[in-house]
Protein backbone atom coordinates (compact mmCIF):
# COMPACT_ATOMS: atom_id res chain seq x y z
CA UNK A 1 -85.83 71.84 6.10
CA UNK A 2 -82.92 73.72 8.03
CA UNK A 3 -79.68 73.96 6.18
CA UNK A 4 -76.54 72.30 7.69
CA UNK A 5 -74.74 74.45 10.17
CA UNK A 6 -70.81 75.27 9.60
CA UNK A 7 -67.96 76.16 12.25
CA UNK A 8 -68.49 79.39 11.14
CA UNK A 9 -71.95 79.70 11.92
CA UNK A 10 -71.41 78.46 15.26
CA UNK A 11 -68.52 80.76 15.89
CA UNK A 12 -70.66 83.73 14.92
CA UNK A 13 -73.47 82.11 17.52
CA UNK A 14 -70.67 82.84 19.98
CA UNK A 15 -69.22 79.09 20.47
CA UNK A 16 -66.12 78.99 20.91
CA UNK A 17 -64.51 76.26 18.19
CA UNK A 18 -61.14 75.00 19.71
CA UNK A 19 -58.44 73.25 17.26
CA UNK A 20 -57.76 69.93 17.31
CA UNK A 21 -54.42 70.78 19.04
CA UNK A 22 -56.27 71.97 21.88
CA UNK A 23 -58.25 68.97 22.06
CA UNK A 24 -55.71 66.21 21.43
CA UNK A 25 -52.18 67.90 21.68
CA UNK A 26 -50.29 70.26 20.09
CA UNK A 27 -49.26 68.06 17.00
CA UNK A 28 -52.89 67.20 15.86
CA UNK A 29 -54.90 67.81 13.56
CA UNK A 30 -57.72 66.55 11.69
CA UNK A 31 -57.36 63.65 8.74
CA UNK A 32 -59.73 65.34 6.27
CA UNK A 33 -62.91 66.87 5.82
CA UNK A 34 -64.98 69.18 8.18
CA UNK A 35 -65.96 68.72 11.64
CA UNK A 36 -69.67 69.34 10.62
CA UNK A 37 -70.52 67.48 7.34
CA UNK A 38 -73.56 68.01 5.15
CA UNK A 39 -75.35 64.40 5.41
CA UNK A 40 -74.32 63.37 9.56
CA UNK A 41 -71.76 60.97 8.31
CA UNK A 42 -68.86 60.26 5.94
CA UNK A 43 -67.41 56.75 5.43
CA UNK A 44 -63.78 56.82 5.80
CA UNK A 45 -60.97 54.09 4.44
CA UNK A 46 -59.14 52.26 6.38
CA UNK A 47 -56.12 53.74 5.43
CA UNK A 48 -57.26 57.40 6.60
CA UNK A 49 -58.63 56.15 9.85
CA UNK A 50 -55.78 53.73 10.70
CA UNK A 51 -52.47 55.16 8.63
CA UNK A 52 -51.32 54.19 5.09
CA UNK A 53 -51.11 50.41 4.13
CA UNK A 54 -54.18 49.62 6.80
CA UNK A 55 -57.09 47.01 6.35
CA UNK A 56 -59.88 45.66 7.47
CA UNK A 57 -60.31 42.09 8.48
CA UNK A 58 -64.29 40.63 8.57
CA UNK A 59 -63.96 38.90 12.01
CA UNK A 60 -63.84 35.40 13.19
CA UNK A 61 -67.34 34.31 14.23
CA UNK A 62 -67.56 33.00 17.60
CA UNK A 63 -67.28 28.91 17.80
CA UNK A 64 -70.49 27.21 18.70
CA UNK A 65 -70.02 26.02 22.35
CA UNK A 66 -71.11 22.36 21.94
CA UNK A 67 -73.08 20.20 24.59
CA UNK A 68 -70.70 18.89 27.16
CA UNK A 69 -71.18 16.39 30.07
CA UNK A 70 -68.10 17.26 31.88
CA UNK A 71 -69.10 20.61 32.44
CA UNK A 72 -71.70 19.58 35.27
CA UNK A 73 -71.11 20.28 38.44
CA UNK A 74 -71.70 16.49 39.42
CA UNK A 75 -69.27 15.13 37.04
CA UNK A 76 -66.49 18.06 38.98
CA UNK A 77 -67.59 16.94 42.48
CA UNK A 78 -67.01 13.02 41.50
CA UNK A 79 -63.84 14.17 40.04
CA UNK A 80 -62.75 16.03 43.11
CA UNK A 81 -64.12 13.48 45.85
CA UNK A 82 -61.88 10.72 43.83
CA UNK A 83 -58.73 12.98 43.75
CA UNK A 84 -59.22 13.32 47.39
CA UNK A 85 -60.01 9.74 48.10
CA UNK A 86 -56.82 8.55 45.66
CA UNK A 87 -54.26 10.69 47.22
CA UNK A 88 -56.03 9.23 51.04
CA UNK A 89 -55.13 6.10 50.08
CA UNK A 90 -51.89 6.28 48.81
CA UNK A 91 -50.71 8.13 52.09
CA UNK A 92 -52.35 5.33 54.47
CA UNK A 93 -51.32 2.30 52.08
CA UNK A 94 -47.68 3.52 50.80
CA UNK A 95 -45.98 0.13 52.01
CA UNK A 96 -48.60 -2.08 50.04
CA UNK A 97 -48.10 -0.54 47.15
CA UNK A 98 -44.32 -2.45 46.50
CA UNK A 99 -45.88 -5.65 47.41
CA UNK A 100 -48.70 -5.39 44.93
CA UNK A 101 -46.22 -3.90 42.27
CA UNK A 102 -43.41 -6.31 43.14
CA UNK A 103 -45.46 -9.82 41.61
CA UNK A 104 -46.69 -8.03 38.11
CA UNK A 105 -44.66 -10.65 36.53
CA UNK A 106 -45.35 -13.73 38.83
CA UNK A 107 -48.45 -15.59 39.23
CA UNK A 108 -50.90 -15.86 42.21
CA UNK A 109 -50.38 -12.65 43.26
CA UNK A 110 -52.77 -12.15 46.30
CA UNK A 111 -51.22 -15.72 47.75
CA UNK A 112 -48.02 -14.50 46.99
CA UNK A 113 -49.35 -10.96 48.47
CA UNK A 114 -50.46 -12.98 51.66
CA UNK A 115 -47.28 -15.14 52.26
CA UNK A 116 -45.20 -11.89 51.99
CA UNK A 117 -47.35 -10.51 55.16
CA UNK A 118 -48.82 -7.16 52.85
CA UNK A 119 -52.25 -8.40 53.05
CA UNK A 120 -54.39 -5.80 52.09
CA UNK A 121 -56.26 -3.98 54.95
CA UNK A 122 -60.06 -3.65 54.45
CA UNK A 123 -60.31 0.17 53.91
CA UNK A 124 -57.92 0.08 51.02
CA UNK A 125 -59.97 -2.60 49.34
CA UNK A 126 -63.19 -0.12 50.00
CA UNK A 127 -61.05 3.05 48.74
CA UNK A 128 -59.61 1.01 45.59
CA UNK A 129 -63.34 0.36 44.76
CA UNK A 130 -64.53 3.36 45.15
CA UNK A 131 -62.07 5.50 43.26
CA UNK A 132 -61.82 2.67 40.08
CA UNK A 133 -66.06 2.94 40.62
CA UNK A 134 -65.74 6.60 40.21
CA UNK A 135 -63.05 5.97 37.19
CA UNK A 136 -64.42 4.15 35.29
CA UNK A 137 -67.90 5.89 35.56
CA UNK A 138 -66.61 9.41 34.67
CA UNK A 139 -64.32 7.35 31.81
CA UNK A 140 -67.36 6.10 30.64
CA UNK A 141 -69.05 9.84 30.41
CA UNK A 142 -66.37 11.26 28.66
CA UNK A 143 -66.24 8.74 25.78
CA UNK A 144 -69.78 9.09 25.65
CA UNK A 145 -68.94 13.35 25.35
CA UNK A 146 -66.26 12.85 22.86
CA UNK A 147 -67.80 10.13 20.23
CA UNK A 148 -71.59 11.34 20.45
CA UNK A 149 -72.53 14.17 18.16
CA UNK A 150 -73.55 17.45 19.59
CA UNK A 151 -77.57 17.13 18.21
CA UNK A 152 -77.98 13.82 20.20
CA UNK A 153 -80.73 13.34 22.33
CA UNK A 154 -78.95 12.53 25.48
CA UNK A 155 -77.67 15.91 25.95
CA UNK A 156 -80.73 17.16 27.96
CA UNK A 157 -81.03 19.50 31.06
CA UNK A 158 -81.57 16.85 33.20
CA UNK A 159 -79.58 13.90 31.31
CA UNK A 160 -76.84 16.32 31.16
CA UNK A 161 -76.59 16.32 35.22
CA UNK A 162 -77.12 12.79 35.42
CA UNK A 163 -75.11 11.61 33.28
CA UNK A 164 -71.93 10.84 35.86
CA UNK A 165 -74.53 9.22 38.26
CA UNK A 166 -76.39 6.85 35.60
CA UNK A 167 -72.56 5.89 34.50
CA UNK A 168 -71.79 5.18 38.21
CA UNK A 169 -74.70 3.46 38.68
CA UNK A 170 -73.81 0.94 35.66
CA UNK A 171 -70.31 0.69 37.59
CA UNK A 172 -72.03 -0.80 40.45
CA UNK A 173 -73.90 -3.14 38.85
CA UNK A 174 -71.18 -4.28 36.83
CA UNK A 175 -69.00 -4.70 40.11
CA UNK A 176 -72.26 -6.85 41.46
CA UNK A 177 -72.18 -8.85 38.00
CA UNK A 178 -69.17 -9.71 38.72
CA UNK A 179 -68.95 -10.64 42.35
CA UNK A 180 -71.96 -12.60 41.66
CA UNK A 181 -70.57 -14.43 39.07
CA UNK A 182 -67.76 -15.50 41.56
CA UNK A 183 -69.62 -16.11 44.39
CA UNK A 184 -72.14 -18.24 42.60
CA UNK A 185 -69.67 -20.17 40.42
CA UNK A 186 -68.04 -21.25 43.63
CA UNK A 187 -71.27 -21.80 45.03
CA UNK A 188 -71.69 -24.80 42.19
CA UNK A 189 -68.32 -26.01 41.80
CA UNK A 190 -67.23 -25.96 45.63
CA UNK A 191 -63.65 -24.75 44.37
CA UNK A 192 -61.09 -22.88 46.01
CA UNK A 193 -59.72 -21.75 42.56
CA UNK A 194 -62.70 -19.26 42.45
CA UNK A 195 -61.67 -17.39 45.31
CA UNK A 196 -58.33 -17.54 43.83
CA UNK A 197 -59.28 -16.04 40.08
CA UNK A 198 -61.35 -13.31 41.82
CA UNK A 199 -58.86 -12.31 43.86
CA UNK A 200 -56.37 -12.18 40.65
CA UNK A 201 -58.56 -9.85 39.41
CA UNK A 202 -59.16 -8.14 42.04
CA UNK A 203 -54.79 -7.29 42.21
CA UNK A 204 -54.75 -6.24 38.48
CA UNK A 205 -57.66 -4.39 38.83
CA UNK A 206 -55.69 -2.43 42.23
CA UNK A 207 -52.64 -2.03 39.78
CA UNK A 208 -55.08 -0.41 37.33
CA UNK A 209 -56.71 2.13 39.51
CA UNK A 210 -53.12 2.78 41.34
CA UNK A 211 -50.74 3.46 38.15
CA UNK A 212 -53.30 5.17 35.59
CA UNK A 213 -55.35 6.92 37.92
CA UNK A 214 -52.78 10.32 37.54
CA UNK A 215 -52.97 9.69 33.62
CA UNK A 216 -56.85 8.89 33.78
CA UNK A 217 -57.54 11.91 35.71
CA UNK A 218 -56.05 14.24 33.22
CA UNK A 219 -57.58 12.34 30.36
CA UNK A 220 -60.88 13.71 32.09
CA UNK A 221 -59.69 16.79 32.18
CA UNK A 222 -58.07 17.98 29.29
CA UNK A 223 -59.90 20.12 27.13
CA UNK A 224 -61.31 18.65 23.24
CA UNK A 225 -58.29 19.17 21.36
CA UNK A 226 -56.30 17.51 23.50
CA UNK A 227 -58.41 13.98 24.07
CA UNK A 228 -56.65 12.44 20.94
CA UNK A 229 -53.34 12.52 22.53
CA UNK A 230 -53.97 11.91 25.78
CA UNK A 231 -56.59 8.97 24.74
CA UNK A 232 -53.10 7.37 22.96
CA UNK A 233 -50.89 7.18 26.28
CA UNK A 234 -54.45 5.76 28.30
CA UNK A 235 -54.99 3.58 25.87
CA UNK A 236 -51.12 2.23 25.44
CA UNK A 237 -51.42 1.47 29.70
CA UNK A 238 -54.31 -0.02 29.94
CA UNK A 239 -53.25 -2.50 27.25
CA UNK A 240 -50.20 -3.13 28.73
CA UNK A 241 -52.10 -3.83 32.08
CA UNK A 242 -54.54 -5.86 30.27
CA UNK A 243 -51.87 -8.22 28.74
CA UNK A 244 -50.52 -8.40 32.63
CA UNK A 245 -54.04 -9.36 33.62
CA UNK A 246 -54.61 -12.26 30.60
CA UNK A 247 -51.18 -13.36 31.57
CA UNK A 248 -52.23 -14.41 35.53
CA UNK A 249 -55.91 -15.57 34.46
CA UNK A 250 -54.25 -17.51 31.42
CA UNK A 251 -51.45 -18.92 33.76
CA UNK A 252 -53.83 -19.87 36.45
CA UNK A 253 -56.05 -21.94 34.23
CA UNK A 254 -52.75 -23.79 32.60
CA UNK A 255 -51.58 -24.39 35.88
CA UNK A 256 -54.93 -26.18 37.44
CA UNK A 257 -55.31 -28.12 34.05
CA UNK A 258 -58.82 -26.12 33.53
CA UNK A 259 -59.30 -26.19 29.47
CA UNK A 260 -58.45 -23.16 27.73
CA UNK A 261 -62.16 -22.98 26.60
CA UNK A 262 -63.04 -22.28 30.04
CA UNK A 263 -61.11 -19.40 30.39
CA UNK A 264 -62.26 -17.87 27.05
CA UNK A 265 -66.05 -18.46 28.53
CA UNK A 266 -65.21 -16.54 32.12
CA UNK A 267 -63.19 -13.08 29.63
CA UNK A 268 -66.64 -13.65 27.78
CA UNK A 269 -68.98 -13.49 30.69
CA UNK A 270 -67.50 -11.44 33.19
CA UNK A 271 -66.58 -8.70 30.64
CA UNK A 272 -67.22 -9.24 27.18
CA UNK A 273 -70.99 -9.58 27.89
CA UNK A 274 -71.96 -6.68 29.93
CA UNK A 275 -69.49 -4.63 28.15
CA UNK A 276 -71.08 -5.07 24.76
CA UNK A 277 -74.82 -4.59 26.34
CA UNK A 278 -73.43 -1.36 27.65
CA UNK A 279 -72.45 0.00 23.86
CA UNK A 280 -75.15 -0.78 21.95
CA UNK A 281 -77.75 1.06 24.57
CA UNK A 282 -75.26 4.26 23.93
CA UNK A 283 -75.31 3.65 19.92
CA UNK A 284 -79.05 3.16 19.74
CA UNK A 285 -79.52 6.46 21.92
CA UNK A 286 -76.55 8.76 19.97
């Protein structure tokens, strides 16, 4: 085995061995130890390779990038489209927004709404629907993101893309649940008062998607960290909208004598019911 060569050795080989000062500048030199060392390497301490009083710190390892349904690109482009469709409607509806706004605190609001002459036009109707559709879906995805762990089985490659759509799709039929429920409850009672409770909640539910859509939309947004205090100012409006809403049903039913039990069974049917359906199927698959 060949012995280790020295600077010297190469310098009588005719190499020409420049100085660190040639190298680096004219005020360098070399920490310790020779250029060439016997062995190819020579660990060095921190504090000769850094300056006096240096350490070394292990690093950080790298966070584990969790499953995440609202990094799909379908869940973006239904967030997008409803951004566009919101602002849309706000431009083209801007005077029907005081009317709407301006009986929060009365009762009857769409017959109040239609004596006032700010019927609502048929294309805001459609837009209200389909932003609060697209709401409420992509509100629906995100709790599922936040509360399920990161193991569950419904983050798939294809779940994972469908997500947003199977969440709109419940939408939808929940929006048909409920129109049937109207349509064929006036079907049997031949009332007038069922036109009259849908469209009640068809006004809060136009307040809803008209205030809290801004505060929804970041809610969506925002990364993990910041759900928890985001998810306290959603969850502070929606109550507050949701006492409005109790407030007209309960004050429509006391003012056409209908028994209180009555309105208990409609909160129970036309939301309680398909609510609760729609959280066990997401406990028995997290």
């Amino acid at each position: 085995m060949s012995r280790m060569m020295s600077v010297s050795d190469y310098e009588e080989l005719g190499y020409d061995v420049v100085s660190p000062g040639e190298i680096f500048g004219r005020s360098s030199s070399l920490m310790s130890g020779d250029p060439i060392y016997e062995g190819g390497f020579r660990a060095v301490s921190a504090d000769e390779l850094f300056g006096q009083g240096s350490e070394l710190v292990e690093p950080a390892p790298l966070e584990f990038l969790e499953p995440s349904f609202i990094d799909s690109s379908v869940y973006q482009i239904l967030m997008a489209v409803s951004v566009v469709l919101y602002l849309h409607m706000l431009l083209r509806s801007w005077e029907f927004l005081v009317v709407i706004f301006g009986g929060i605190f009365g009762t009857y609001s769409e017959r109040r709404t239609n004596n006032e002459g700010g019927e609502l036009p048929g294309f805001f109707k459609a837009l209200v629907i389909i932003v609060g559709a697209i709401m409420v879906a992509l509100v629906g995805v995100r709790i599922a993101d936040v509360t399920m762990p990161a193991e569950a089985p419904l983050y798939d490659s294809f779940l994972e893309l469908t997500a947003p759509l199977m969440s709109l799709a419940a939408v939808l039929v929940l929006v048909a649940w409920l129109y049937a429920l109207h349509v064929i409850t006036g079907w049997i009672s031949q009332s007038p008062y069922v036109r009259e409770l849908s469209s009640i909640s068809f006004i809060n539910f136009v307040r809803y998607v008209v205030l809290l859509f801004p505060l929804v939309a970041t809610w969506l947004v925002v990364p993990i960290e910041q759900v928890q205090g985001w998810s306290i100012a959603l969850i502070s409006g929606t109550a507050l909208l949701l006492l409005v809403y109790l407030k007209d049903t309960f004050v429509f039913f006391v003012g056409k004598k209908i028994p209180i039990l009555y309105w208990i069974l409609y909160l129970c049917t036309a939301f309680l019911l398909p609510l609760s359906f729609v959280f066990t199927m997401l406990q028995m698959q997290a």
